[in-house]
Protein backbone atom coordinates (compact mmCIF):
# COMPACT_ATOMS: atom_id res chain seq x y z
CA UNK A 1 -194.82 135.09 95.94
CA UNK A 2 -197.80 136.41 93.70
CA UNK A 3 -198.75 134.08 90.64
CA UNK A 4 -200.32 136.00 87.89
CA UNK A 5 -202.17 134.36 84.69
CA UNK A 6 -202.78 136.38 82.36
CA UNK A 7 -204.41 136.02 78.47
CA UNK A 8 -202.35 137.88 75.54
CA UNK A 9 -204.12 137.36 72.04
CA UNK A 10 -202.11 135.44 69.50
CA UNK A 11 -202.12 135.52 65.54
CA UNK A 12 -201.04 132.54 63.79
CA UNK A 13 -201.49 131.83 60.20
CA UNK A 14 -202.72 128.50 59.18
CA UNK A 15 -202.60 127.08 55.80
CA UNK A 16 -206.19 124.43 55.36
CA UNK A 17 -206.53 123.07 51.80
CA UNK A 18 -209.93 123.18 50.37
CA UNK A 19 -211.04 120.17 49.33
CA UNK A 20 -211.97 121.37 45.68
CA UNK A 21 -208.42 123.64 45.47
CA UNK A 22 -207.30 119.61 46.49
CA UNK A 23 -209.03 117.73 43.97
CA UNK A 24 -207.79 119.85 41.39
CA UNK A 25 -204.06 119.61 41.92
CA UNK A 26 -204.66 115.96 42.19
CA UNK A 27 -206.47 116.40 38.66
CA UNK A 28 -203.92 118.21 37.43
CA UNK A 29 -201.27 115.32 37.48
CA UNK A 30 -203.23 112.78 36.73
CA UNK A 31 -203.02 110.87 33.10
CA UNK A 32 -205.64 110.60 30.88
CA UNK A 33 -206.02 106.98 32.10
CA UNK A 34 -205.88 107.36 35.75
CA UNK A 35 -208.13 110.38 35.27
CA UNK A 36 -211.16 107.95 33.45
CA UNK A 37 -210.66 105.56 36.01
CA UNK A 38 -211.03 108.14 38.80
CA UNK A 39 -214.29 109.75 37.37
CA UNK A 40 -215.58 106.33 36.83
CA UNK A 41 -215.40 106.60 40.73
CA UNK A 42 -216.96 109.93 41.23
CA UNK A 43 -220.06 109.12 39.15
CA UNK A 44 -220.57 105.88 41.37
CA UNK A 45 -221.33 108.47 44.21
CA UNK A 46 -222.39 111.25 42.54
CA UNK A 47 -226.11 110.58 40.56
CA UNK A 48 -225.70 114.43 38.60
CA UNK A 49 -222.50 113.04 36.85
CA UNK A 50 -223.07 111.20 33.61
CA UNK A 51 -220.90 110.29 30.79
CA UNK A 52 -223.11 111.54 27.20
CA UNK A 53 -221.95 109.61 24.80
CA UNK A 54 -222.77 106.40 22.75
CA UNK A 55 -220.61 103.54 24.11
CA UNK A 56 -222.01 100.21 24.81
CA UNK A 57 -220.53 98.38 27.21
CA UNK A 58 -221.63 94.24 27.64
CA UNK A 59 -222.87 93.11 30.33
CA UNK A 60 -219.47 90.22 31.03
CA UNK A 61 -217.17 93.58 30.46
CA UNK A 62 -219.09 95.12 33.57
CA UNK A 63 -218.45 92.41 35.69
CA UNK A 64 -214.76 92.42 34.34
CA UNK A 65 -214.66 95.91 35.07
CA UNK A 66 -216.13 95.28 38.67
CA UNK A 67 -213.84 92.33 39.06
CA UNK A 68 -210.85 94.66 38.44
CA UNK A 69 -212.15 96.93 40.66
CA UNK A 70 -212.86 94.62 43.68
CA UNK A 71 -209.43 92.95 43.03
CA UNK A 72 -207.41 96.21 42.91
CA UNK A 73 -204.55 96.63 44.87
CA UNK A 74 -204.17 99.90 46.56
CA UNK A 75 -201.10 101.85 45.51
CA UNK A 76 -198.09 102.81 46.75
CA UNK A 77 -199.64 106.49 47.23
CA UNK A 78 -202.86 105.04 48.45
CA UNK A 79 -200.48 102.99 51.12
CA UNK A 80 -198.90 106.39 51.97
CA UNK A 81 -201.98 108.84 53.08
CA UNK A 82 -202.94 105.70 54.88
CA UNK A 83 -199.72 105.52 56.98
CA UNK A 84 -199.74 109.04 57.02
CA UNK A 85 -203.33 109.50 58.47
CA UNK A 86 -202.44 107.37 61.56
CA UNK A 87 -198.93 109.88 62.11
CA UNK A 88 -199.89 113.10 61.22
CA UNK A 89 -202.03 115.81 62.68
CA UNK A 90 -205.42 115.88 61.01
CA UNK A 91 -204.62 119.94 59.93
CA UNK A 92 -200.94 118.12 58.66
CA UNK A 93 -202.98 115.94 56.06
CA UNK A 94 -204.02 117.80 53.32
CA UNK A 95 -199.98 118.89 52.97
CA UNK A 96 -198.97 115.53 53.58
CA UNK A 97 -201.26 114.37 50.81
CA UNK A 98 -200.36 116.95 48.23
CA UNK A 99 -196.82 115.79 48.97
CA UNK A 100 -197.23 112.38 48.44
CA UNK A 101 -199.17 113.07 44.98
CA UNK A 102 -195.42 114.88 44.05
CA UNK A 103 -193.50 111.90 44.22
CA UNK A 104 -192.11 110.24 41.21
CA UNK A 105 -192.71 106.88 40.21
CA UNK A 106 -188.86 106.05 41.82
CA UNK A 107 -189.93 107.50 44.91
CA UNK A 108 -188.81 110.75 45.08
CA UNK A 109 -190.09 114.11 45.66
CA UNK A 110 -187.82 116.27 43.04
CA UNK A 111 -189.01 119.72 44.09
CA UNK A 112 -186.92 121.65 46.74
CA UNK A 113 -188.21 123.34 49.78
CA UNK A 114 -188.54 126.82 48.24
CA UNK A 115 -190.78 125.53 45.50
CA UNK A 116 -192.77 123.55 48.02
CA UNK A 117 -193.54 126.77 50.90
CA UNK A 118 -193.91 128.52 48.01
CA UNK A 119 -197.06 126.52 46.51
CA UNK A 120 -197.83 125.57 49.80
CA UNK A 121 -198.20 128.38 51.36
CA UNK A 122 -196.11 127.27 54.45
CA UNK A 123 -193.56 128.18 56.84
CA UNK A 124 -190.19 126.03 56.91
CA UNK A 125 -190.35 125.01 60.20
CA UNK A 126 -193.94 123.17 59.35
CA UNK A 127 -192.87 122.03 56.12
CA UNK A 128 -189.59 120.55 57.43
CA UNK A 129 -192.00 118.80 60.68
CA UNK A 130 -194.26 117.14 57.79
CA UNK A 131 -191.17 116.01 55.62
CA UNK A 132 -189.80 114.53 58.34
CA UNK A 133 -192.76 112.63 59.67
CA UNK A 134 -193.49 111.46 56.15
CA UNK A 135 -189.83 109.74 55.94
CA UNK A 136 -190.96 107.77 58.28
CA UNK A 137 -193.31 105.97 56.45
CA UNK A 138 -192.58 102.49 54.58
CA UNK A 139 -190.83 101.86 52.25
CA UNK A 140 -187.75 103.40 53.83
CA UNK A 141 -186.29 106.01 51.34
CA UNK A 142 -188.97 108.02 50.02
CA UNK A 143 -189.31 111.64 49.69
CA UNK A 144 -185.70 111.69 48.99
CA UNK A 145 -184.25 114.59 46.84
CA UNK A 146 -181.60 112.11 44.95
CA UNK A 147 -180.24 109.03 45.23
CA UNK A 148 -177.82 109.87 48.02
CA UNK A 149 -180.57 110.83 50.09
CA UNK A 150 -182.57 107.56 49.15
CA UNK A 151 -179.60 105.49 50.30
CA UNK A 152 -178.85 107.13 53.26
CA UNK A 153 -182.38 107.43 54.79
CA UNK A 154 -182.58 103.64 54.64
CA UNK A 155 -179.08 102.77 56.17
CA UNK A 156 -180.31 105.66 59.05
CA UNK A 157 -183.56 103.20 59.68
CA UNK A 158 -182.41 99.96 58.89
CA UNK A 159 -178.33 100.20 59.90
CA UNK A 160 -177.47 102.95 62.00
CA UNK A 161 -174.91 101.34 63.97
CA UNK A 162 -172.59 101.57 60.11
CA UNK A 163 -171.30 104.81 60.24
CA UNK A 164 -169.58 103.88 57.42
CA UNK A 165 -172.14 102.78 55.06
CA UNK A 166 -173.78 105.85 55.41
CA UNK A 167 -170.73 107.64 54.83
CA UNK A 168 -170.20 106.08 51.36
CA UNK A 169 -173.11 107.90 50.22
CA UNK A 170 -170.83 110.85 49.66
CA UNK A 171 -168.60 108.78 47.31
CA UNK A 172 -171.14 106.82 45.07
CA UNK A 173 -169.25 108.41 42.29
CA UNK A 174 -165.70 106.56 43.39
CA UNK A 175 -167.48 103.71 44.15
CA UNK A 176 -168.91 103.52 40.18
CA UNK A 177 -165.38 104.12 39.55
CA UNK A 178 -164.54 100.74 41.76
CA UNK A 179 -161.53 102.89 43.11
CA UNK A 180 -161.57 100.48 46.51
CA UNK A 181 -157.82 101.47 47.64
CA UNK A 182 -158.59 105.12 47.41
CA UNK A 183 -161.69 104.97 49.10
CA UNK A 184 -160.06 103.16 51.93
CA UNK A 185 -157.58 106.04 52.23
CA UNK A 186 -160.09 108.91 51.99
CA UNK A 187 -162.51 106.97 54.79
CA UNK A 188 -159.69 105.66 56.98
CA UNK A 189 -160.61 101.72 57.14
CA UNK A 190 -159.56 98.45 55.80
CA UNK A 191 -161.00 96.69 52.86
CA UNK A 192 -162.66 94.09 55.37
CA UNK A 193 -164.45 97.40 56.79
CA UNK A 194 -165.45 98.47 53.17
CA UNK A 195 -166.77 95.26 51.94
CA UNK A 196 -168.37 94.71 54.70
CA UNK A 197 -170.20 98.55 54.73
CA UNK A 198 -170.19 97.88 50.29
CA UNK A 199 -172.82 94.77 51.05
CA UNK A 200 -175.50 96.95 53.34
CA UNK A 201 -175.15 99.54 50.60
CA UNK A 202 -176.13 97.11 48.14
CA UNK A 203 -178.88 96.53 49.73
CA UNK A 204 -180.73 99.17 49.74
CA UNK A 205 -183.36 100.00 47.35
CA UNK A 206 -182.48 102.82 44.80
CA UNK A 207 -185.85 103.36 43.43
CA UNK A 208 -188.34 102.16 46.60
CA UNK A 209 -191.58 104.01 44.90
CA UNK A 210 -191.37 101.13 42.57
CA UNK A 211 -190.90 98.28 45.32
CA UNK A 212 -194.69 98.15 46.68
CA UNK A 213 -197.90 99.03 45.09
CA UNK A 214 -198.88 98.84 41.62
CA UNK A 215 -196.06 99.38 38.86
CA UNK A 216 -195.86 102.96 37.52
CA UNK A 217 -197.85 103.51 34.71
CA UNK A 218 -196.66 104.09 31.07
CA UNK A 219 -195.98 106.98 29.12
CA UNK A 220 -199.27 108.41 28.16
CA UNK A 221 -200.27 110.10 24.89
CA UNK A 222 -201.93 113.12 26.22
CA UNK A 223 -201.55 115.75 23.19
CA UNK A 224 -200.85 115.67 19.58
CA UNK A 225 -199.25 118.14 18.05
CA UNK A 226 -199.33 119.09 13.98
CA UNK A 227 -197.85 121.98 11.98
CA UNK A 228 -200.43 123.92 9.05
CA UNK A 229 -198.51 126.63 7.46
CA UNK A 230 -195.85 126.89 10.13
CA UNK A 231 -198.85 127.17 12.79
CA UNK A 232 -199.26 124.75 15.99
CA UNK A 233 -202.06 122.61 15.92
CA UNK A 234 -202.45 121.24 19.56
CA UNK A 235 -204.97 118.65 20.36
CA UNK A 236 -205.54 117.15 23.42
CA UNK A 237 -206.44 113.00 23.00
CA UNK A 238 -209.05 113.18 25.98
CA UNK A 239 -210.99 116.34 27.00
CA UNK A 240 -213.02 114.62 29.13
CA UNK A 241 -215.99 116.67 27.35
CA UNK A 242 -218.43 113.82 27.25
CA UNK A 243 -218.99 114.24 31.01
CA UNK A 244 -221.92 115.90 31.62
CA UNK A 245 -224.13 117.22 34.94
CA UNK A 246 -227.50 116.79 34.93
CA UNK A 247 -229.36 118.20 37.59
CA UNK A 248 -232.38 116.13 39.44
CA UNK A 249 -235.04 118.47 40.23
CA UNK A 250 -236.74 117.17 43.19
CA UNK A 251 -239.18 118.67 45.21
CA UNK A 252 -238.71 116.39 48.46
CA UNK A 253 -237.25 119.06 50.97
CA UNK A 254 -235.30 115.43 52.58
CA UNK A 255 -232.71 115.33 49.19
CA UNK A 256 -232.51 118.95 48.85
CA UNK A 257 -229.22 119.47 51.28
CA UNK A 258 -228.15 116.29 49.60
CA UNK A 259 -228.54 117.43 46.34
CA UNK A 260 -226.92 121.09 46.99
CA UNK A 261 -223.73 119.01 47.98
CA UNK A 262 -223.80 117.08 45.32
CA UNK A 263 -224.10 119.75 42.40
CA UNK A 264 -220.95 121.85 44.39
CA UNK A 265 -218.89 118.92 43.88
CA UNK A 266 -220.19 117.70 40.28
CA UNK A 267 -219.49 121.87 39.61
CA UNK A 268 -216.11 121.74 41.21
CA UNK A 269 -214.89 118.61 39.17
CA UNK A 270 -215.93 120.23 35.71
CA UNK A 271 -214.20 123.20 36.70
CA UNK A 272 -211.31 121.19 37.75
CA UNK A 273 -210.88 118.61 34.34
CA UNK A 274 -211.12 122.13 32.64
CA UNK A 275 -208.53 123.92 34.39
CA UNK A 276 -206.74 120.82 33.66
CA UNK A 277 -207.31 120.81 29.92
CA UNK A 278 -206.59 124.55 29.77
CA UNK A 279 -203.29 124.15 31.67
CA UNK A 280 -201.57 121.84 29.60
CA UNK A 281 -202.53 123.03 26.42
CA UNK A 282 -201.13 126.61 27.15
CA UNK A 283 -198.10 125.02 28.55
CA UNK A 284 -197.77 122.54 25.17
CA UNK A 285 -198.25 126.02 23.02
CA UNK A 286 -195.50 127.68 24.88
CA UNK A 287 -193.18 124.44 24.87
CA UNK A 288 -193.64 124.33 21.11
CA UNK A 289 -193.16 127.95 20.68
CA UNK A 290 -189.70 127.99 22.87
CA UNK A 291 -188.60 125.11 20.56
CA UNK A 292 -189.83 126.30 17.49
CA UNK A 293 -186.78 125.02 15.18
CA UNK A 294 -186.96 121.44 16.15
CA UNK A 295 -190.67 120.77 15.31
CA UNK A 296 -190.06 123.18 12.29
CA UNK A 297 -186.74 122.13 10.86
CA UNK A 298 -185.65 119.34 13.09
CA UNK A 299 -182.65 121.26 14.63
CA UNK A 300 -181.34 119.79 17.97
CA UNK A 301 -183.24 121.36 20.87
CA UNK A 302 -182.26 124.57 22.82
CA UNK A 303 -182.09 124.99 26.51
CA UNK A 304 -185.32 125.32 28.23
CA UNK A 305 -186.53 125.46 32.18
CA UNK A 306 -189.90 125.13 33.50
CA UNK A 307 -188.66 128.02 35.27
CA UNK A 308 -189.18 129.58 32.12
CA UNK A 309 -192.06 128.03 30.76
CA UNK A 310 -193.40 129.12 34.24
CA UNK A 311 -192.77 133.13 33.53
CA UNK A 312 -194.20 132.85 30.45
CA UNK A 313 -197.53 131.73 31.33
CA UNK A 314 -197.47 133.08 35.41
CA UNK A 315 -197.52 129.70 36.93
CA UNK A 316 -195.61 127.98 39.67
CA UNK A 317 -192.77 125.70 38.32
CA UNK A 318 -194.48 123.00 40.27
CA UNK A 319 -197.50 123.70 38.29
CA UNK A 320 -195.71 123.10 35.28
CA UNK A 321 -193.93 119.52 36.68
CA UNK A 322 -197.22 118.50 37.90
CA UNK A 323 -199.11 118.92 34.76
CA UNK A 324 -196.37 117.44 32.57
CA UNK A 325 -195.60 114.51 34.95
CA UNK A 326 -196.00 110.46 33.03
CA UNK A 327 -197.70 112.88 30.08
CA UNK A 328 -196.12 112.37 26.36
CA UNK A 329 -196.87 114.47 23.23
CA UNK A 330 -196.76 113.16 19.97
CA UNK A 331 -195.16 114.58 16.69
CA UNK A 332 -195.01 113.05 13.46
CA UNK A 333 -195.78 109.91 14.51
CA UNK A 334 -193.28 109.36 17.65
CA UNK A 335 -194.03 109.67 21.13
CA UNK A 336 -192.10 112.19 23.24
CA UNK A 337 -192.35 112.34 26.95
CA UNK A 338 -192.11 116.30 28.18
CA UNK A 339 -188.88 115.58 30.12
CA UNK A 340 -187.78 115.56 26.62
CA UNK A 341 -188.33 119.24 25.45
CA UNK A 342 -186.34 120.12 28.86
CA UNK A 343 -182.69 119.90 27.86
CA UNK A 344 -180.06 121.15 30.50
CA UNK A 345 -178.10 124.32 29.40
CA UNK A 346 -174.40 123.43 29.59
CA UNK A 347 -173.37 127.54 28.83
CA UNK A 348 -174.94 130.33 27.05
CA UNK A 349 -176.96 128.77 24.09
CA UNK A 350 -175.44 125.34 24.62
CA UNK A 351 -177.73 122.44 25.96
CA UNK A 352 -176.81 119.29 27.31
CA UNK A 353 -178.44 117.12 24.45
CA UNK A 354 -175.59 119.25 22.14
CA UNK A 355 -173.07 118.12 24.08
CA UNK A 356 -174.24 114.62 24.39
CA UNK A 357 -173.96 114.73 20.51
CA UNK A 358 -170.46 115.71 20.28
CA UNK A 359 -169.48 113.98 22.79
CA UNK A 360 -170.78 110.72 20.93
CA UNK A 361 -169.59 111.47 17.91
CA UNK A 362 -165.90 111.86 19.20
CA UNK A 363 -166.18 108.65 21.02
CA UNK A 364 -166.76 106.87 17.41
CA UNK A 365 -164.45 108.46 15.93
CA UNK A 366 -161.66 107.14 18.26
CA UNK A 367 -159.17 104.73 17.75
CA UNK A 368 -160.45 101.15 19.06
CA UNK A 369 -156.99 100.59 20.07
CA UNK A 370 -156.58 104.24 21.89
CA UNK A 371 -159.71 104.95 23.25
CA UNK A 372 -159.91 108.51 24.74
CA UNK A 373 -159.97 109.11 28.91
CA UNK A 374 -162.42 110.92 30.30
CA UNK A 375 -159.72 113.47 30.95
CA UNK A 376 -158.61 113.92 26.86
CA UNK A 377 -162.83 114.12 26.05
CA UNK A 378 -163.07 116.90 28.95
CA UNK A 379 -159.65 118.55 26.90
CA UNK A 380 -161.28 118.21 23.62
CA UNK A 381 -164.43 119.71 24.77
CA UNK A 382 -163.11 122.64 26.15
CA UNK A 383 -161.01 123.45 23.03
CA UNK A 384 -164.21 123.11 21.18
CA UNK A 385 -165.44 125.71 23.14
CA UNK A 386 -167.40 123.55 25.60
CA UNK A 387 -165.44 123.75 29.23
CA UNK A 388 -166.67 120.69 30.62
CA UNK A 389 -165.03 119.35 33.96
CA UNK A 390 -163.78 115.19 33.69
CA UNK A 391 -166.34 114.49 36.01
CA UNK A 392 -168.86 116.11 34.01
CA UNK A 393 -168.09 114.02 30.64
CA UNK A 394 -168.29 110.87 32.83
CA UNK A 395 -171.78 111.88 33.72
CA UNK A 396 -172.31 112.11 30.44
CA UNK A 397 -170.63 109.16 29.39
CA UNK A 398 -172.72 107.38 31.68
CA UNK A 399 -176.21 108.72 30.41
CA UNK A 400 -175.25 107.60 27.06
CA UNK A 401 -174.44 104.13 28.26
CA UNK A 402 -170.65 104.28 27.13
CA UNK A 403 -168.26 102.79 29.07
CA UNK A 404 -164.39 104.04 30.44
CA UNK A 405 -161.80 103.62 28.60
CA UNK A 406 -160.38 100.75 29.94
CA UNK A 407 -163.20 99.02 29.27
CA UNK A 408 -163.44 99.93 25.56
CA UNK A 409 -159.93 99.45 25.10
CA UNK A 410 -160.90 95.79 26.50
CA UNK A 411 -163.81 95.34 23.89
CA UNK A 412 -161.18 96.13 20.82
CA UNK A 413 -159.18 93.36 22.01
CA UNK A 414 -161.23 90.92 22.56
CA UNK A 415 -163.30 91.79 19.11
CA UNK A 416 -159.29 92.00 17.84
CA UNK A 417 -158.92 88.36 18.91
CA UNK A 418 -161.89 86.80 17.57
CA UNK A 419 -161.45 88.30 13.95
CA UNK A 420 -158.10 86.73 14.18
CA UNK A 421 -158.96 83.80 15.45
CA UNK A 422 -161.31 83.51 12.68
């Protein structure tokens, strides 16, 4: 038998994150607040970076400041690149970072895979390798898509001898219902066999991005926006401007690679916190401009994607999440986080925040001593012109914090009761 070896050339693509084209997504989702801590950082090792301004600082709030520095606790993110540096492939970790800066303060990673190969620049198959991995990592139950995802990740690594546990993640709905008989027929077990599945569900974390680490970090004023003869006045409350390079001419040949290094990143960062500023003013202007009749004449919002928002200004969707992430603008006094500006469109020209209205307002009006089912709201709705599925009002019902039926029927009785009683 003859053994050959031969050598055949093969292309492969690889995807490498630069480290600027890194810092400036990271940028790019930071707050105002996180961002001024982080450049605080960057002038500590960088001597070209200054801030130019007039602030005095005491000498007791330095050593508070240092204090709090020295005493911080690393969070949950921070935790998270460290995990994932002793796991992953060192050409895996600059995905595997810009993937953990995605996740929400709950935990979860919102985008789907299309977005993510898209801005990534990756294949499925690698993508899908790195996701994987990184659902490894403690807590259990991040990088989830939704909550049924969140839940069943942890019963797979803390309970996978329950099959049935991790079934009931496809009937959280019944199970907000409380509709234990039913579920016992649809899954085929006994109510000893529910309970008993019911109890590991329960414990599992719904929101593990906010179990470890610091706690997530409030809404942040990062743009005020005014109206002069019917024109948008945008105004961002930190530009960052007062940071300044100053370049150290030295004529020691020793410091001059040093130096070089140092200038490409102080360069880089300006460029970056400029980008930033740039970004989310253009995508403020465009939010403003889509919904024109609410900051004009108050009018309830209309239905608006950052799908759109993204066409308009030829971004990436994720661009547009990532810049509007823990951000808030305020109008006439009152602080609105982006998510707000985003209502979902029900139908054609219908969003979700009309439909929350009505649905609201026909709740009030009902009899205390007939409330409405779900089933006569969905009815009602759909003769209005509005063909919304019963399981779609109590979604709705839900995110207005209204409870069934039954139980508002319960409240008229007992409130019945007590005015008689007194």
């Amino acid at each position: 038998m003859n053994n050959t070896f031969s050598l055949k050339p093969k292309v492969q693509t690889k995807t490498k994150l630069k480290p600027a084209m890194f810092q400036s997504l990271n940028i790019l989702h930071m707050s105002s607040d996180v961002l001024s801590a982080y450049l605080n950082e960057q002038m500590m090792s960088n001597p070209l970076l200054e801030w130019n301004d007039t602030r005095s600082i005491k000498s007791e709030d330095l050593y508070t400041k240092a204090e709090q520095f020295v005493a911080e606790d690393l969070s949950l993110k921070q935790q998270l690149q460290h995990q994932a540096a002793v796991i992953l492939d060192p050409q895996d970790q600059p995905i595997a970072d810009v993937l953990i800066s995605l996740l929400d303060d709950d935990g979860y990673l919102r985008e789907d895979t299309a977005e993510l190969r898209g801005m990534l620049k990756i294949g499925e198959g690698r993508l899908n390798r790195i996701l994987t991995q990184l659902k490894s990592l403690k807590p259990s139950g991040l990088f989830a898509h939704d909550l049924r995802e969140c839940l069943l990740y942890q019963l797979m690594e803390n309970h996978p001898e329950n099959e049935l546990a991790m079934r009931l993640t496809d009937h959280l709905e019944a199970l907000a219902r409380g509709s234990v008989t039913a579920l016992c027929r649809t899954l085929h077990c006994s109510e000893a066999q529910l309970h008993e599945a019911l109890a590991l569900l329960r414990s599992c974390d719904p929101k593990p991005g906010r179990s470890q680490g610091t706690p997530a970090a409030p809404l942040v004023c990062e743009v005020q926006v005014e109206i002069e003869e019917e024109q948008f006045k945008i105004t961002l409350t930190r530009s960052f401007s007062e940071l300044v390079f100053n370049l150290m001419p030295l004529d020691d040949p020793s410091v001059q690679d040093y130096l070089k290094q140092k200038t490409l990143e102080a360069k880089n960062l300006l460029l970056a916190i400029q980008k930033r500023n740039q970004t989310l003013v253009s995508i403020t202007q465009a939010i403003c401009l889509n919904q024109k009749a609410f900051f004009i004449s108050g009018v309830p919002l209309v239905p608006l994607t950052r799908q759109k928002i993204a066409d308009q200004l030829g971004l990436h969707p994720s661009t547009i999440s990532r810049s509007l992430s823990g951000k808030g603008l305020q109008f006439q006094g009152q602080l609105y986080p982006f998510s707000f500006f985003f209502p979902t469109q029900v139908q054609e020209d219908l969003s979700q925040d009309q439909v929350l209205r009505e649905l609201k307002k026909r709740i009030d009006q009902e009899d205390p001593a007939h409330p409405f089912s779900d089933q006569q709201l969905s009815d009602w709705l759909k003769a209005q012109g509005c063909p919304i599925s019963r399981r779609t009002v109590v979604k709705y019902r839900q995110k207005l914090r209204i409870p069934d039926s039954r139980v508002r029927l319960q409240w008229a009785k007992t409130a019945a009761a007590r005015k008689k009683k007194y």
